[in-house]
Structures are given as structure tokens and as C-alpha cells.
Protein backbone atom coordinates (compact mmCIF):
# COMPACT_ATOMS: atom_id res chain seq x y z
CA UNK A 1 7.97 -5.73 17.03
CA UNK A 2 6.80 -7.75 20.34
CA UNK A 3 4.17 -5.83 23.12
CA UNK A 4 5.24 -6.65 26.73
CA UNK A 5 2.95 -5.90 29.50
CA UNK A 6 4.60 -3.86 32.18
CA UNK A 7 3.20 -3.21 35.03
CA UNK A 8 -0.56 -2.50 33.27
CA UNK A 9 1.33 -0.44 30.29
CA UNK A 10 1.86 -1.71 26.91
CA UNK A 11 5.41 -1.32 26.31
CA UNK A 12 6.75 -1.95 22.69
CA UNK A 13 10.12 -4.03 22.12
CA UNK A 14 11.77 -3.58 18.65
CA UNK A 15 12.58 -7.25 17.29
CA UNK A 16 16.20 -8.33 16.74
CA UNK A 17 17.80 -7.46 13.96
CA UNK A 18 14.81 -4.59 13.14
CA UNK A 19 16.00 -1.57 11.36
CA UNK A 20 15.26 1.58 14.39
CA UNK A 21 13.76 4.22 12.61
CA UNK A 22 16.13 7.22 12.95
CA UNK A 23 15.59 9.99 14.95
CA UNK A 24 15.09 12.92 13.41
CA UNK A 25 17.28 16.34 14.63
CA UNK A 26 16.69 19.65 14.48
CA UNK A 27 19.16 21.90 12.67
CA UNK A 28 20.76 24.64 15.42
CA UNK A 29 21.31 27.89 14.54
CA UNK A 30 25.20 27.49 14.25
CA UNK A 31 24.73 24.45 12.24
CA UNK A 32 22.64 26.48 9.51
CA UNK A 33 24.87 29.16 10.01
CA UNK A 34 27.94 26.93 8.79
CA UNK A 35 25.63 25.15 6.17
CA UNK A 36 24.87 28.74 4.19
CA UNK A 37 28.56 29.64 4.64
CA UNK A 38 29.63 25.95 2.94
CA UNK A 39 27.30 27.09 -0.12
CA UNK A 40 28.57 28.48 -3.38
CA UNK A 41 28.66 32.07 -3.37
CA UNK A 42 25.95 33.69 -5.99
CA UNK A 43 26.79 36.21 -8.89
CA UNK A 44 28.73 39.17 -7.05
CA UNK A 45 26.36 42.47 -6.39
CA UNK A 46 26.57 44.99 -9.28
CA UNK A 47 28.72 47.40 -6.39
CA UNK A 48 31.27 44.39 -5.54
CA UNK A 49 31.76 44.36 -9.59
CA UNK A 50 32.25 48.27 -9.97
CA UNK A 51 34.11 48.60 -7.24
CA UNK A 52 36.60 45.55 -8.36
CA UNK A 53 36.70 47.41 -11.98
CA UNK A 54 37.29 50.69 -10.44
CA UNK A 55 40.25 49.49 -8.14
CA UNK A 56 41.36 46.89 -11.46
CA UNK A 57 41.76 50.03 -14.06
CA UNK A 58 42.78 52.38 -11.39
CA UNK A 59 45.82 49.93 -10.41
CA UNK A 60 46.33 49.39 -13.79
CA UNK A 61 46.37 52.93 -15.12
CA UNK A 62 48.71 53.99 -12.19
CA UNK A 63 51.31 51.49 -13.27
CA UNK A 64 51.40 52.15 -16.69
CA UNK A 65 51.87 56.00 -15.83
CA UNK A 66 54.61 55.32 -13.43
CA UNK A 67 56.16 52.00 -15.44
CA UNK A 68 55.41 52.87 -19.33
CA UNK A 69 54.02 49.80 -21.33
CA UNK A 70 57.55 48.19 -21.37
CA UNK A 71 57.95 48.60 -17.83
CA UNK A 72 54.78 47.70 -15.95
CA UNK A 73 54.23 44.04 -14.62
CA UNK A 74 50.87 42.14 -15.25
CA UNK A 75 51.90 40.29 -11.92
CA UNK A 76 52.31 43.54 -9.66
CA UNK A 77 48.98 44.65 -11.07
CA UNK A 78 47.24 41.97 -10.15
CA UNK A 79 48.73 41.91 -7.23
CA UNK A 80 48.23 45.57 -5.78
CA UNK A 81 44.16 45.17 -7.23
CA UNK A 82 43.77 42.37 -5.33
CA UNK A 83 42.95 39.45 -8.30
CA UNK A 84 45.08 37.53 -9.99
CA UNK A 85 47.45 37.08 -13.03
CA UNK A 86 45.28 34.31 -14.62
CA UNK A 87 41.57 36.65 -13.82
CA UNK A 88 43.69 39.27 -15.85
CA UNK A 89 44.49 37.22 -19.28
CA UNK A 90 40.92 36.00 -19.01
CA UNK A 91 39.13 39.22 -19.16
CA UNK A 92 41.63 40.99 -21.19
CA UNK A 93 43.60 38.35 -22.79
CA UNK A 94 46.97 40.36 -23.21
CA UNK A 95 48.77 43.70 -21.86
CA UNK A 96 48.00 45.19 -24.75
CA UNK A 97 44.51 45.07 -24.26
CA UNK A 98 44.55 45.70 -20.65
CA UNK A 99 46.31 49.10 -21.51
CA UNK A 100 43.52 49.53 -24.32
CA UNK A 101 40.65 49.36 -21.47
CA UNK A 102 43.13 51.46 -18.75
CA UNK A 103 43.53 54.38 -21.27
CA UNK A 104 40.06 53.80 -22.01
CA UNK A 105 39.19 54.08 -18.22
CA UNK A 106 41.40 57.02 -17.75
CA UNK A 107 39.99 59.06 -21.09
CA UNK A 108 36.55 58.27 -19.57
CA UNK A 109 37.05 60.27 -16.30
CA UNK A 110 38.31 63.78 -18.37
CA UNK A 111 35.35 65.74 -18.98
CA UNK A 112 32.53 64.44 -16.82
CA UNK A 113 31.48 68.51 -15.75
CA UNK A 114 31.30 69.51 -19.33
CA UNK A 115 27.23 68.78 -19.82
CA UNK A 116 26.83 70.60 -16.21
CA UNK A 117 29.13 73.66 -17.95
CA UNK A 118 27.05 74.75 -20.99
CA UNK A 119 23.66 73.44 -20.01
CA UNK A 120 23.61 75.99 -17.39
CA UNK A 121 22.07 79.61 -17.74
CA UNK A 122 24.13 82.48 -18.80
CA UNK A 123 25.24 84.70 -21.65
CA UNK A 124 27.15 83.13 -24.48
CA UNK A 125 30.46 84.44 -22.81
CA UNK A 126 29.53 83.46 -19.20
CA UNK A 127 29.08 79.65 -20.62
CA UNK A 128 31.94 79.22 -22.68
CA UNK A 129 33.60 80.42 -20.32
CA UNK A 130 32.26 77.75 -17.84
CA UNK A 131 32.98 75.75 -20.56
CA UNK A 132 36.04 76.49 -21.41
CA UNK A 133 37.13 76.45 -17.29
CA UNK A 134 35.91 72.85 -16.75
CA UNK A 135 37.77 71.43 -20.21
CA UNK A 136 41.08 73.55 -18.23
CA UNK A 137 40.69 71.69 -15.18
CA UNK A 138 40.21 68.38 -16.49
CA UNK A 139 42.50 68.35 -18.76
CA UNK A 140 45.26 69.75 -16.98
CA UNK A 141 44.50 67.44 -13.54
CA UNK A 142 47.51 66.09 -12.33
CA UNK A 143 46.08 62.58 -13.35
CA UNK A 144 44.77 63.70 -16.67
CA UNK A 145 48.12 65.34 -17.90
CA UNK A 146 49.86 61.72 -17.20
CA UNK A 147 47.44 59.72 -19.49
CA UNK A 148 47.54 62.67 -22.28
CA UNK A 149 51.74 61.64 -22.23
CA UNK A 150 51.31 58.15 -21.98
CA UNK A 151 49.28 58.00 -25.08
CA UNK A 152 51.09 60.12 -27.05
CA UNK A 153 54.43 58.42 -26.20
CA UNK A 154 53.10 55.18 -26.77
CA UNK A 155 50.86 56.15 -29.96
CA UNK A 156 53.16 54.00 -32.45
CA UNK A 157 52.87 51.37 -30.19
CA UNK A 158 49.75 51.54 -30.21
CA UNK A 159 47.25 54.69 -33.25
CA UNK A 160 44.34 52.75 -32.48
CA UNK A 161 44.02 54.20 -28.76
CA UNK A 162 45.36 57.59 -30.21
CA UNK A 163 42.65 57.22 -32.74
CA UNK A 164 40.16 56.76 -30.25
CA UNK A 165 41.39 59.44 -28.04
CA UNK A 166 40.27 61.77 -31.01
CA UNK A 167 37.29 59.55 -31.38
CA UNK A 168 35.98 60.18 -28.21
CA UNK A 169 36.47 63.65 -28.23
CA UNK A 170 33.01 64.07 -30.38
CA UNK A 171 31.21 62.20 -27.70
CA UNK A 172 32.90 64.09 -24.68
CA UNK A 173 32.47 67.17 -26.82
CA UNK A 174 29.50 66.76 -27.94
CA UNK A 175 27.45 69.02 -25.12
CA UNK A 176 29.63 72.27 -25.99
CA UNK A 177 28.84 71.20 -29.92
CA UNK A 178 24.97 70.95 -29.34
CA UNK A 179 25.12 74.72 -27.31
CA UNK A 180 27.18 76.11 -30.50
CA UNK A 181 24.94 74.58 -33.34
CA UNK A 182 21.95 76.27 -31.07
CA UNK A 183 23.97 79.21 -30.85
CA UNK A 184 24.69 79.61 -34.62
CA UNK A 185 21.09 78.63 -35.64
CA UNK A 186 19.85 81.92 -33.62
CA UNK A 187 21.80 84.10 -35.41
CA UNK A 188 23.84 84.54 -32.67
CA UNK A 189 27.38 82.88 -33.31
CA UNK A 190 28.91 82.15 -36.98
CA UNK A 191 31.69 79.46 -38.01
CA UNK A 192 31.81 76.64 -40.25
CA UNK A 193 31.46 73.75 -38.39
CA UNK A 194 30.68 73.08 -34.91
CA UNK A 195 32.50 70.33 -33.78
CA UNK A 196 35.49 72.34 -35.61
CA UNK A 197 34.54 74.97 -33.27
CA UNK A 198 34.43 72.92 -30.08
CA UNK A 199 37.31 70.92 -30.69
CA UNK A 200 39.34 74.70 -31.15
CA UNK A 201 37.97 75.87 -28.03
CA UNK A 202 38.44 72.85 -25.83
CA UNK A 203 42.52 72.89 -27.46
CA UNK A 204 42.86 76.01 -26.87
CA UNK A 205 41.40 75.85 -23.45
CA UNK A 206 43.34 73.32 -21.88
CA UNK A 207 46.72 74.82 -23.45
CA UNK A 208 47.70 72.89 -26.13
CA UNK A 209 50.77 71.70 -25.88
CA UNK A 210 52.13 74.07 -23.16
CA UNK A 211 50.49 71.39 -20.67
CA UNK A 212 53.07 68.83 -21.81
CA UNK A 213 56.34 71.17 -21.72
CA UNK A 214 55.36 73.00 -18.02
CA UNK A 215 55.45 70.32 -15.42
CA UNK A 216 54.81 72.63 -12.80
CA UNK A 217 50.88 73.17 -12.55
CA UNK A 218 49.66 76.62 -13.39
CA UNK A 219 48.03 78.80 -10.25
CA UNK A 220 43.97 79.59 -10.61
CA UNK A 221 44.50 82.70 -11.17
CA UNK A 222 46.86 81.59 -14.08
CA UNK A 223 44.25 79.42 -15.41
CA UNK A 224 41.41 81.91 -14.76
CA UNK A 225 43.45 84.50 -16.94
CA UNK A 226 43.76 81.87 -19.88
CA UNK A 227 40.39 80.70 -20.07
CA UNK A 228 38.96 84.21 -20.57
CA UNK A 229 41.52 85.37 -22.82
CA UNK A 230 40.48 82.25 -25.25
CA UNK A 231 36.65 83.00 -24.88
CA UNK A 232 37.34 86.57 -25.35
CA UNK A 233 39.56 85.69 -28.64
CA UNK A 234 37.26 83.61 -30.57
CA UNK A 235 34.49 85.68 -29.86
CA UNK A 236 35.69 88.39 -31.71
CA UNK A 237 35.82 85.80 -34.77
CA UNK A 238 32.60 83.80 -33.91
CA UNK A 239 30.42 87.01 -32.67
CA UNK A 240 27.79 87.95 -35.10
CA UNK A 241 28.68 92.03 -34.89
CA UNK A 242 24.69 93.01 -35.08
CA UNK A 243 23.90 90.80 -32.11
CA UNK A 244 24.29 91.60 -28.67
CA UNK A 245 26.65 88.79 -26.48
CA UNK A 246 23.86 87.32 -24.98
């Protein structure tokens, strides 16, 4: 580095062959704006990852309804939910487990009222009656009625998920169970066991299997006439006769 005198100011001359010392730039907005949209994307927000199962079993479940086991593709579910065949065998590993976790998905969404239903106020009529209207509706949705089939026609295929169907009715059940228990410790209701109990009202309820043979779905009033006719019936066995209803 030489120092020339110019006209009284010191100017300073970088020496051949010196390295300059680079000038340093400012980042502009659009060029940070590009840089974060280069970088890796983080872990996906817990939303993006319900909504991507939600829209997964959904699409799943609605082709196994329409297509049967045999029938339904693991390529056109993948490609209606928006993933892909290879995201599919890595999470699940095989059709037969997706259908495991779409059952599962579909079993899941069946009596989500039923808590609501008998830990309201009311006589012992008025909330099995509640009761026994939310286990109707559910069960005889027009999606719920679909899945009930599917199982059951695919239940040698596959008694594990039919085993579980039955499984889970103890934990989906087991609101109305906890009301009847309290029920028969006051004196107020008798039987033998409660889950025995709750798994004949929720059977009778929903219609056993007239659901499966009627394909046309029965009016409200229809189902409003049914429901009380099943509280009223098991009452008369369940009603301790020196207690009042309530």
C-alpha cells in the first residue's frame, strides 16, 4: 500500500498484486425473502398433521366403502388425499393395515354425543332416552351404517377389527355404563351387569339388524317412536317397582 499526495490529501494506492478487501453488502429484503424460502421446511404444525390424517382416513374410508377391500386402489387413495403411494406403505406398511386404522377412524367418529347424553340432568327415562336417541343417530348415519357393513362383510378377512369393534364398544359405552352402575347402586334400577345392560340398550337402540336389511333411512318421527318404545321396554324389567322413575 503506497500514500500519494494529491493535491494536499493523502490518497492511498493499493499495491499490485494486493488482495482488495471485499466489500461487504447488505442483504435486501427480497434476497432474505428467497434465502428463508430456500431453507428446509421445519416439523409440520400439529393442524397441518390433523388435517392431513383427517383428509388421509377420510379418503381412505370412502374408498373402501364404495370399492370393498378387493376393490379399492392404494394408488387412487393416495392420490385423491393428496400424498403419495410410497408415504402410504411407510406409515402403514400394507392395505391391510391401512383398512385396520380407516375402520379404526370410522368406529372412532360413532358415538362422540353419548357422554353429553347421560351426563345431562333428567329423570332416569328422560336420559336413556337421550341416550338411547344419540346411540340411534349415530349409528344409523348414513356414514356409520356403511362402516357397520363393511366390517361385517369383511370380518373373515379380517376378526381382529370385528373384535375390536366389540372392543371398543366398552370404551364408547362406557358413559351410559357409569350412569347405570350409579343408577343400580341407589336402589333405583336392577340387572345383572351393567355393561350387559348398556350394550342391550345401545343394540336395541340403533335397531339391530333392521339397519342393515332397510336401506332406506327411517323418518324422525320413526326413530323418535323406536327409541321410546326401547326405554319404555326395559324399564319395565330394570325399574325397581317401590321406586319412583326418577
Amino acid at each position: 500500500m503506497s500514500v500519494i499526495l494529491n493535491g494536499g490529501k493523502r490518497t492511498q494506492r493499493a499495491r499490485p498484486g494486493a488482495a482488495s478487501k471485499p466489500t461487504e453488502r447488505r442483504a435486501t429484503p427480497v434476497a432474505a425473502s428467497t434465502a428463508a424460502a430456500r431453507r428446509k421446511p421445519g416439523r409440520p404444525a400439529a393442524h397441518t398433521i390433523d388435517q392431513y390424517r383427517e383428509r388421509l382416513m377420510g379418503t381412505a374410508l370412502e374408498t373402501f366403502l364404495s370399492k370393498g377391500f378387493e376393490g379399492a386402489s392404494l394408488n387412487a387413495i393416495a392420490r385423491i388425499s393428496g400424498t403419495s403411494r410410497d408415504t402410504l406403505y411407510r406409515q402403514y406398511g400394507s392395505k391391510e393395515e391401512l383398512f385396520r386404522a380407516a375402520t379404526g377412524y370410522g368406529l372412532a367418529r360413532l358415538a362422540e354425543h353419548l357422554r353429553v347424553a347421560v351426563t345431562t340432568t333428567g329423570t332416569v327415562q328422560e336420559v336413556l332416552l337421550r341416550a338411547a336417541t344419540e346411540i340411534n343417530n349415530d349409528m344409523s348415519a348414513p356414514k356409520a351404517v356403511p362402516v357397520l357393513r363393511l366390517i361385517i362383510a369383511e370380518a373373515h378377512r379380517f376378526p381382529d377389527v370385528a373384535h375390536r369393534m366389540f372392543q371398543d364398544s366398552r370404551v364408547s359405552l362406557a358413559p351410559l355404563v357409569e350412569y347405570l352402575e350409579a343408577q343400580r347402586a341407589s336402589g333405583v334400577l336392577a340387572f345383572d351387569d351393567a355393561f350387559e345392560a348398556a350394550f342391550m340398550l345401545s343394540t336395541l337402540a340403533f335397531g339391530g339388524v333392521r339397519i342393515f336389511l332397510e336401506f332406506a333411512s327411517p323418518s324422525a318421527q320413526e326413530k323418535a317412536r323406536w327409541t321410546a318404545q326401547v326405554v319404555k321396554s326395559l324399564l319395565k324389567g330394570w325399574m325397581v317397582t317401590n321406586r319412583a322413575p326418577g
